[in-house]
N, C-alpha and C. Protein backbone atom coordinates (compact mmCIF):
# COMPACT_ATOMS: atom_id res chain seq x y z
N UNK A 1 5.24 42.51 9.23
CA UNK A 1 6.08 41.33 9.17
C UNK A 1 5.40 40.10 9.74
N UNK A 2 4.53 40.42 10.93
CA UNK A 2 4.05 38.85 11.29
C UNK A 2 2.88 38.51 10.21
N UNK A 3 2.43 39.42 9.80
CA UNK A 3 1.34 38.73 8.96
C UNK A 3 2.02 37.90 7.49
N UNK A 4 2.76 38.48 7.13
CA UNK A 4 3.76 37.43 6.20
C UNK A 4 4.06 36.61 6.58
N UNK A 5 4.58 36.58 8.22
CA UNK A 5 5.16 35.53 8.41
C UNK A 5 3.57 34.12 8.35
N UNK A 6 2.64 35.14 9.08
CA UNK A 6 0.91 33.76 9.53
C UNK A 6 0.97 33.46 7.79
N UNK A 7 1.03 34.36 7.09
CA UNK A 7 0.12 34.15 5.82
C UNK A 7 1.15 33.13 4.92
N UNK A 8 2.58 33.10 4.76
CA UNK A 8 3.44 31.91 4.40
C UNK A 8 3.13 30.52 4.83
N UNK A 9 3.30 30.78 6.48
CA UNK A 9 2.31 29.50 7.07
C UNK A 9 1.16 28.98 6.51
N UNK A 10 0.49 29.37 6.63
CA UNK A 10 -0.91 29.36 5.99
C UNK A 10 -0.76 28.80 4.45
N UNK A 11 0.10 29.37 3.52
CA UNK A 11 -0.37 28.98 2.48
C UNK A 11 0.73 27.62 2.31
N UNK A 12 2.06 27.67 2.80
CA UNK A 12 2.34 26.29 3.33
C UNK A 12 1.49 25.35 4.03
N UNK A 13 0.88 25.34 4.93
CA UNK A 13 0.39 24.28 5.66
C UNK A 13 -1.24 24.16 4.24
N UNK A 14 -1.77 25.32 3.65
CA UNK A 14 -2.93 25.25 2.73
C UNK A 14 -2.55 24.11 1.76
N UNK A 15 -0.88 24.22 1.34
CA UNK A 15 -0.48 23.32 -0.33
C UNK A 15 -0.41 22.32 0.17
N UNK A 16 0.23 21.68 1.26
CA UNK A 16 0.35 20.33 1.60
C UNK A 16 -1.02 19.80 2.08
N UNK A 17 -1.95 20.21 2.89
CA UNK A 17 -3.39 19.51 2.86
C UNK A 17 -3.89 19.63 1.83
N UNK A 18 -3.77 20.52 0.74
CA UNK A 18 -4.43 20.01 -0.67
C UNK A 18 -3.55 19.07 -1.14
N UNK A 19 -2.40 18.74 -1.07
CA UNK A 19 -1.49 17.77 -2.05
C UNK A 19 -1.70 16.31 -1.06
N UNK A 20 -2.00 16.35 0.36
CA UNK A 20 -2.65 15.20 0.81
C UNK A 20 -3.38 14.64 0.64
N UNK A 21 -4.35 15.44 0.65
CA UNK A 21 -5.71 15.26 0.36
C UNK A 21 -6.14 14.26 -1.12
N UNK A 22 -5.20 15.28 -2.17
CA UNK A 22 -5.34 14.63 -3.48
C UNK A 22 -4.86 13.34 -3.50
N UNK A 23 -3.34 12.94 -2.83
CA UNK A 23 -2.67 11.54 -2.72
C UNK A 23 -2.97 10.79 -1.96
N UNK A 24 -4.00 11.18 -0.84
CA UNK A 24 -3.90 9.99 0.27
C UNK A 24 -5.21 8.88 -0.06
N UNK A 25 -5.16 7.66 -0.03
CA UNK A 25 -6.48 6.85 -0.25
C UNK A 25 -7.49 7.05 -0.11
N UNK A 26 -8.51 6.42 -0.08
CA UNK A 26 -9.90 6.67 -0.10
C UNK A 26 -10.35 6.00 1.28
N UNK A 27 -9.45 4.70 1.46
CA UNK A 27 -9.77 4.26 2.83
C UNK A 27 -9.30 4.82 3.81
N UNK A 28 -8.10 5.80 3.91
CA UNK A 28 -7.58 6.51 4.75
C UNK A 28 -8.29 7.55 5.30
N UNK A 29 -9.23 8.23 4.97
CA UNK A 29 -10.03 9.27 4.89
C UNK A 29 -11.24 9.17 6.01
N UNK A 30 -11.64 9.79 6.56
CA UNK A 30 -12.47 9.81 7.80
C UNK A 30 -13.31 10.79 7.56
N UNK A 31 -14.85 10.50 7.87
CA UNK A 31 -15.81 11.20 8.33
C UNK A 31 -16.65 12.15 6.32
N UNK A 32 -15.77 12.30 5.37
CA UNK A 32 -16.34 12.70 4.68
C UNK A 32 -15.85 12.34 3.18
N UNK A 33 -16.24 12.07 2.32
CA UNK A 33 -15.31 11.60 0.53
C UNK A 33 -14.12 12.83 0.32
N UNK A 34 -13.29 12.10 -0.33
CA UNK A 34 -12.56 12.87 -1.03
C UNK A 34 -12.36 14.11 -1.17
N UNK A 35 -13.67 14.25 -1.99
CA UNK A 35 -13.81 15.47 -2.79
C UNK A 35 -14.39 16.39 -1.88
N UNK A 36 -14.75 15.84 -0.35
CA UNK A 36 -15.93 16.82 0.40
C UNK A 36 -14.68 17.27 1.08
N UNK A 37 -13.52 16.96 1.59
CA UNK A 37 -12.11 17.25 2.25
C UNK A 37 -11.33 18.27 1.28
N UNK A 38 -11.35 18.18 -0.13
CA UNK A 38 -10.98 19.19 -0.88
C UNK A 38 -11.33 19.99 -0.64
N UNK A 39 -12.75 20.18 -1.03
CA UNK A 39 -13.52 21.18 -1.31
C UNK A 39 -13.27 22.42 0.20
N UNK A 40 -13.38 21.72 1.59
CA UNK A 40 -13.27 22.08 2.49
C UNK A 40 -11.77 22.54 2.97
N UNK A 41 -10.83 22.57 2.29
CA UNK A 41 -9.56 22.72 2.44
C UNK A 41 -9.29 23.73 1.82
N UNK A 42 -9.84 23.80 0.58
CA UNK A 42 -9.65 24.86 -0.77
C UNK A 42 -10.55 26.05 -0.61
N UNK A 43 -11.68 25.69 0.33
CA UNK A 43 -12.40 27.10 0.78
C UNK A 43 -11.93 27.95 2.36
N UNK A 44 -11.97 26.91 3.17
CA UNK A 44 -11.57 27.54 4.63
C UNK A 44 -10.18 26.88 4.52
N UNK A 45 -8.84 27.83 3.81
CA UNK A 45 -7.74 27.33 4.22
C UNK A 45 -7.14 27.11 5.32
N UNK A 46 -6.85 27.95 6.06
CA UNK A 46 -6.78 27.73 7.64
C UNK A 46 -7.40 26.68 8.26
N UNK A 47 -8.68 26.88 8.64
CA UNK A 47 -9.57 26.07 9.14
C UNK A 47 -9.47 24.83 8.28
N UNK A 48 -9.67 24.72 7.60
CA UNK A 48 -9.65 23.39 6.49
C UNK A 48 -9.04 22.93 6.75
N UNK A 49 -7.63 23.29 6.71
CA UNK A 49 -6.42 22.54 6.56
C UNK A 49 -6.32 21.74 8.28
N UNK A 50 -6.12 22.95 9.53
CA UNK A 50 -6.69 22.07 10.60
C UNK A 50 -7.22 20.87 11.16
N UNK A 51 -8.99 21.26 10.15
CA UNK A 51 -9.57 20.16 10.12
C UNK A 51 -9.14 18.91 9.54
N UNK A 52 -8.76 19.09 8.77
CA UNK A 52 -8.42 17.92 7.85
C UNK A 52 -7.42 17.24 8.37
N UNK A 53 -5.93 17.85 9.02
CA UNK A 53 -5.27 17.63 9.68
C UNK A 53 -5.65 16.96 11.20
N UNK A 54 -6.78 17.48 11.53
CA UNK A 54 -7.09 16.75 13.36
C UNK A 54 -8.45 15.86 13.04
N UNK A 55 -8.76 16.06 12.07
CA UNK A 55 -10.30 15.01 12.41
C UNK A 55 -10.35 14.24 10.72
N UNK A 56 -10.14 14.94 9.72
CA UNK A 56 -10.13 13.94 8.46
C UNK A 56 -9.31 12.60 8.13
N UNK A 57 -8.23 12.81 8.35
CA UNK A 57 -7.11 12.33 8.04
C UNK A 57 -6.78 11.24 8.85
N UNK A 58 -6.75 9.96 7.91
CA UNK A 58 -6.81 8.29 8.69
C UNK A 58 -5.62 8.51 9.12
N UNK A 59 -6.02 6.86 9.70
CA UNK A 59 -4.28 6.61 9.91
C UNK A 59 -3.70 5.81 8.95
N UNK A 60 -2.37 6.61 8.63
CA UNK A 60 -1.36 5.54 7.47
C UNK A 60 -0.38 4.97 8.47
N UNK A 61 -0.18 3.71 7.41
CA UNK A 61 0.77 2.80 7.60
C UNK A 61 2.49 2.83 6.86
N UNK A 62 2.35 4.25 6.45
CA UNK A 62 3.99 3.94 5.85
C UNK A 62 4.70 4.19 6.42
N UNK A 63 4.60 3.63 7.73
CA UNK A 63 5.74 3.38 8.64
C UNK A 63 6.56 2.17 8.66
N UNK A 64 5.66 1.29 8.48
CA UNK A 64 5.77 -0.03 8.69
C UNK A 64 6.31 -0.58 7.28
N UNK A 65 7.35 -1.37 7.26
CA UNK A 65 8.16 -1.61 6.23
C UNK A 65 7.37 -3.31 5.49
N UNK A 66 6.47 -3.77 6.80
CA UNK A 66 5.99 -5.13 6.32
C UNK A 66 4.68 -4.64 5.78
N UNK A 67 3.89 -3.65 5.76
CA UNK A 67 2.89 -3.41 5.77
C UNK A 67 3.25 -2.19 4.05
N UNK A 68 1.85 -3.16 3.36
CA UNK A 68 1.59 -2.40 2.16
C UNK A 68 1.07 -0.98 2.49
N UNK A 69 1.21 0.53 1.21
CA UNK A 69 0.08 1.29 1.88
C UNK A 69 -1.34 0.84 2.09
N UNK A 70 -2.19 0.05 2.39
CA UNK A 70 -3.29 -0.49 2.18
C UNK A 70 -3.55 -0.48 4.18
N UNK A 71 -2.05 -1.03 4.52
CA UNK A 71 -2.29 -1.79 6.27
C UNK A 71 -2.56 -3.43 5.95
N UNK A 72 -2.52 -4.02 4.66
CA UNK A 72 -2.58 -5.14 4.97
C UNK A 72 -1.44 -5.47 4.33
N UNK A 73 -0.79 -7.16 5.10
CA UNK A 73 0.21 -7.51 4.36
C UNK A 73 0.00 -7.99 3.29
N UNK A 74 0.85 -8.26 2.10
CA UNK A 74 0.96 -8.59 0.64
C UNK A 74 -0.06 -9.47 0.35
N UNK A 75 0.41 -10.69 1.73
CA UNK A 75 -1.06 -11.91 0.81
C UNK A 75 -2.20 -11.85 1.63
N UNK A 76 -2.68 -11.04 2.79
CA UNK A 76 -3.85 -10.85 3.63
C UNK A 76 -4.55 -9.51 2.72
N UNK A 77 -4.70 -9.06 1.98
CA UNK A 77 -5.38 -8.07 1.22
C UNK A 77 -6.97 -8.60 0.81
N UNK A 78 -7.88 -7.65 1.91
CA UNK A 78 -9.15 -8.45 1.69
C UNK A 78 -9.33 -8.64 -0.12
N UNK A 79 -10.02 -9.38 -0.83
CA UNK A 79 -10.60 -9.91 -1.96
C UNK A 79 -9.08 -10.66 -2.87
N UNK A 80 -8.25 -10.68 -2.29
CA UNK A 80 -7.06 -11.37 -2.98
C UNK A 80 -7.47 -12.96 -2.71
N UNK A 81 -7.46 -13.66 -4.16
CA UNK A 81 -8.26 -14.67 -4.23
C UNK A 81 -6.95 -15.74 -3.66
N UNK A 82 -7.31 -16.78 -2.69
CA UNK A 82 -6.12 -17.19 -1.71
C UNK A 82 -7.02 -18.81 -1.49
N UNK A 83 -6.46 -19.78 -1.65
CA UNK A 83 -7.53 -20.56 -1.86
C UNK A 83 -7.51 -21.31 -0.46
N UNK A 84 -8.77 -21.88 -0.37
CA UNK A 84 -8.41 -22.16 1.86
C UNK A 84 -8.04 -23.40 1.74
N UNK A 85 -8.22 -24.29 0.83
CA UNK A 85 -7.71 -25.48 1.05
C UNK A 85 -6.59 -25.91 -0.14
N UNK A 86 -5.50 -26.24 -0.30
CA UNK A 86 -4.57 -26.38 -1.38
C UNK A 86 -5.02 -27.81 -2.07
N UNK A 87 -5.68 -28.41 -1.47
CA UNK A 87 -6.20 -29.79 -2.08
C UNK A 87 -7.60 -29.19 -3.27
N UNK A 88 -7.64 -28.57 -2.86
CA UNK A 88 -8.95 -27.97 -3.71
C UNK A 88 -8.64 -27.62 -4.99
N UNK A 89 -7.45 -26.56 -5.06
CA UNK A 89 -7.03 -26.28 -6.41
C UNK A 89 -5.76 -27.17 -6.80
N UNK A 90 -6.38 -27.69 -7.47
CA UNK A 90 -5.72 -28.72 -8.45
C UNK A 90 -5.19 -28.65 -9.16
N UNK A 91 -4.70 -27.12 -10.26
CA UNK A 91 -4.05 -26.69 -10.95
C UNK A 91 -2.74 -26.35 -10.48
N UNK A 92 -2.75 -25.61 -8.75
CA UNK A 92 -1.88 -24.91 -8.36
C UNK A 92 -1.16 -26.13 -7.95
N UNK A 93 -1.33 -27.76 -7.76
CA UNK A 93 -0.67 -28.58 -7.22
C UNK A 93 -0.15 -29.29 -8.44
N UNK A 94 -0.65 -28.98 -9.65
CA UNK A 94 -0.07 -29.83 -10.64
C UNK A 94 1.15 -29.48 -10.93
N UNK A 95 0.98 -27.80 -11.17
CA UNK A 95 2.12 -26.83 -10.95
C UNK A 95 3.45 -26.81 -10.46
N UNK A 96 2.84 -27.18 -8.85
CA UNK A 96 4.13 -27.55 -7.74
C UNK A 96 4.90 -28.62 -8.07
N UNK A 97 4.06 -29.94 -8.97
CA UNK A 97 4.48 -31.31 -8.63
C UNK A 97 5.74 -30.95 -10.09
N UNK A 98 4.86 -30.19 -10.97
CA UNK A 98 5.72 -29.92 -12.10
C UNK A 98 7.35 -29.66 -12.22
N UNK A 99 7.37 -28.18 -11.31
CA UNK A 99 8.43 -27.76 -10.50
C UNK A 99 9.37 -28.63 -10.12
N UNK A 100 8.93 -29.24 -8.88
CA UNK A 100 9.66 -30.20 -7.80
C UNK A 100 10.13 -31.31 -8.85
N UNK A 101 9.37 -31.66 -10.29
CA UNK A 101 9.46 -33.19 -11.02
C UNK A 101 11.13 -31.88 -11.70
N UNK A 102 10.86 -30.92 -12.22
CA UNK A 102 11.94 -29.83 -12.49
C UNK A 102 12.75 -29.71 -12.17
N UNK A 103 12.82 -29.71 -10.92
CA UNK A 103 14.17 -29.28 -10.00
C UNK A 103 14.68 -30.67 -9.74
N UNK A 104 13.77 -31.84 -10.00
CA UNK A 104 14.42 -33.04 -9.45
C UNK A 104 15.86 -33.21 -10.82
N UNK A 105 15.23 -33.13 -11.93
CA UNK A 105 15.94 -33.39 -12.99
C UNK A 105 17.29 -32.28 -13.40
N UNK A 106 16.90 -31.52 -13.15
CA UNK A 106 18.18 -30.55 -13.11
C UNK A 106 19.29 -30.86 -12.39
N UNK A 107 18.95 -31.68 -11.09
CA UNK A 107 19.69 -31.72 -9.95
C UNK A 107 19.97 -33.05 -10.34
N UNK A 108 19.83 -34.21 -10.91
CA UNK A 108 20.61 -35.21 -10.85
C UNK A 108 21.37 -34.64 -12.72
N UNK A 109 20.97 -34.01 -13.08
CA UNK A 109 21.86 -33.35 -14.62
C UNK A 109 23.24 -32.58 -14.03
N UNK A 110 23.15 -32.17 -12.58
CA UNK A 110 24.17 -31.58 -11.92
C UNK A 110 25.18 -33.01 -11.41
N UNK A 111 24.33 -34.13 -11.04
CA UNK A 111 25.32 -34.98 -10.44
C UNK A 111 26.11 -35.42 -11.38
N UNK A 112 25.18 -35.69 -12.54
CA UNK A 112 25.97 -36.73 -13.42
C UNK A 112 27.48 -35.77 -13.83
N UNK A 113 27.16 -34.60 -14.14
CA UNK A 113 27.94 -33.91 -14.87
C UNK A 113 29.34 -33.61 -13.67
N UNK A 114 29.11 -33.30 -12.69
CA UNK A 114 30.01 -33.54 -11.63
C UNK A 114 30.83 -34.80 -11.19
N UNK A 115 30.12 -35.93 -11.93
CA UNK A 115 30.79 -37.12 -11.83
C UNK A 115 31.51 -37.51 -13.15
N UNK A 116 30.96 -36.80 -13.90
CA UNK A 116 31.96 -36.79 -15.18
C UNK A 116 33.14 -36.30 -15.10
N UNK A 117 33.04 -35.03 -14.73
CA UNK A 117 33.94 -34.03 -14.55
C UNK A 117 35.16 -34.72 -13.33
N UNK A 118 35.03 -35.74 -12.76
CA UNK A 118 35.64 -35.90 -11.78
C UNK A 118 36.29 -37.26 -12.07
């Protein structure tokens, strides 16, 4: 009976470090690729799984409700193109002025019509 009981363990704690392993990022991962944490999980189950569990395995962030899985927030994501000066891009301000010229006109189409109405 106890060995059913180690060997259930075992192949529980074996499926979830392989189903980690397969889902968790690439940046999350410590000390060896991907595929070298598989491989090592899928041969020394026990041990593998351990390992992988105390020394492979980053740290995640899906704790944190502001925080992408990545650890960075939405618009701090290194290579997300973010421009440093807003005077610079000139498109993104033509844009804004577009908008704001948008919302100006809607909003006096609200007065008039409210003064009609009244």
């Amino acid at each position: 009976m106890p060995y059913f009981v180690f060997g259930l363990i075992t192949m529980l704690l074996w499926v979830f470090c392989i189903v980690d392993v397969v889902t968790r990022d690439e940046r999350e991962i410590l000390h060896l690729p991907k595929m070298g944490w598989l491989v090592v999980v899928v041969i020394l189950p026990t041990l593998g799984s351990l390992l992988w569990l105390f020394v492979g395995r980053g740290h995640s962030f899906a704790g944190s409700a502001s925080l992408s899985r990545s650890g960075y927030g939405e618009y701090e994501r290194p290579g997300r193109h973010i421009a440093q000066n807003p005077e610079d891009d000139e498109e993104f301000l033509r844009r804004c002025r577009e908008r704001a010229e948008e919302q100006r006109r809607v909003e006096r189409e609200r007065r008039k019509q409210r003064e009609q109405d009244n």
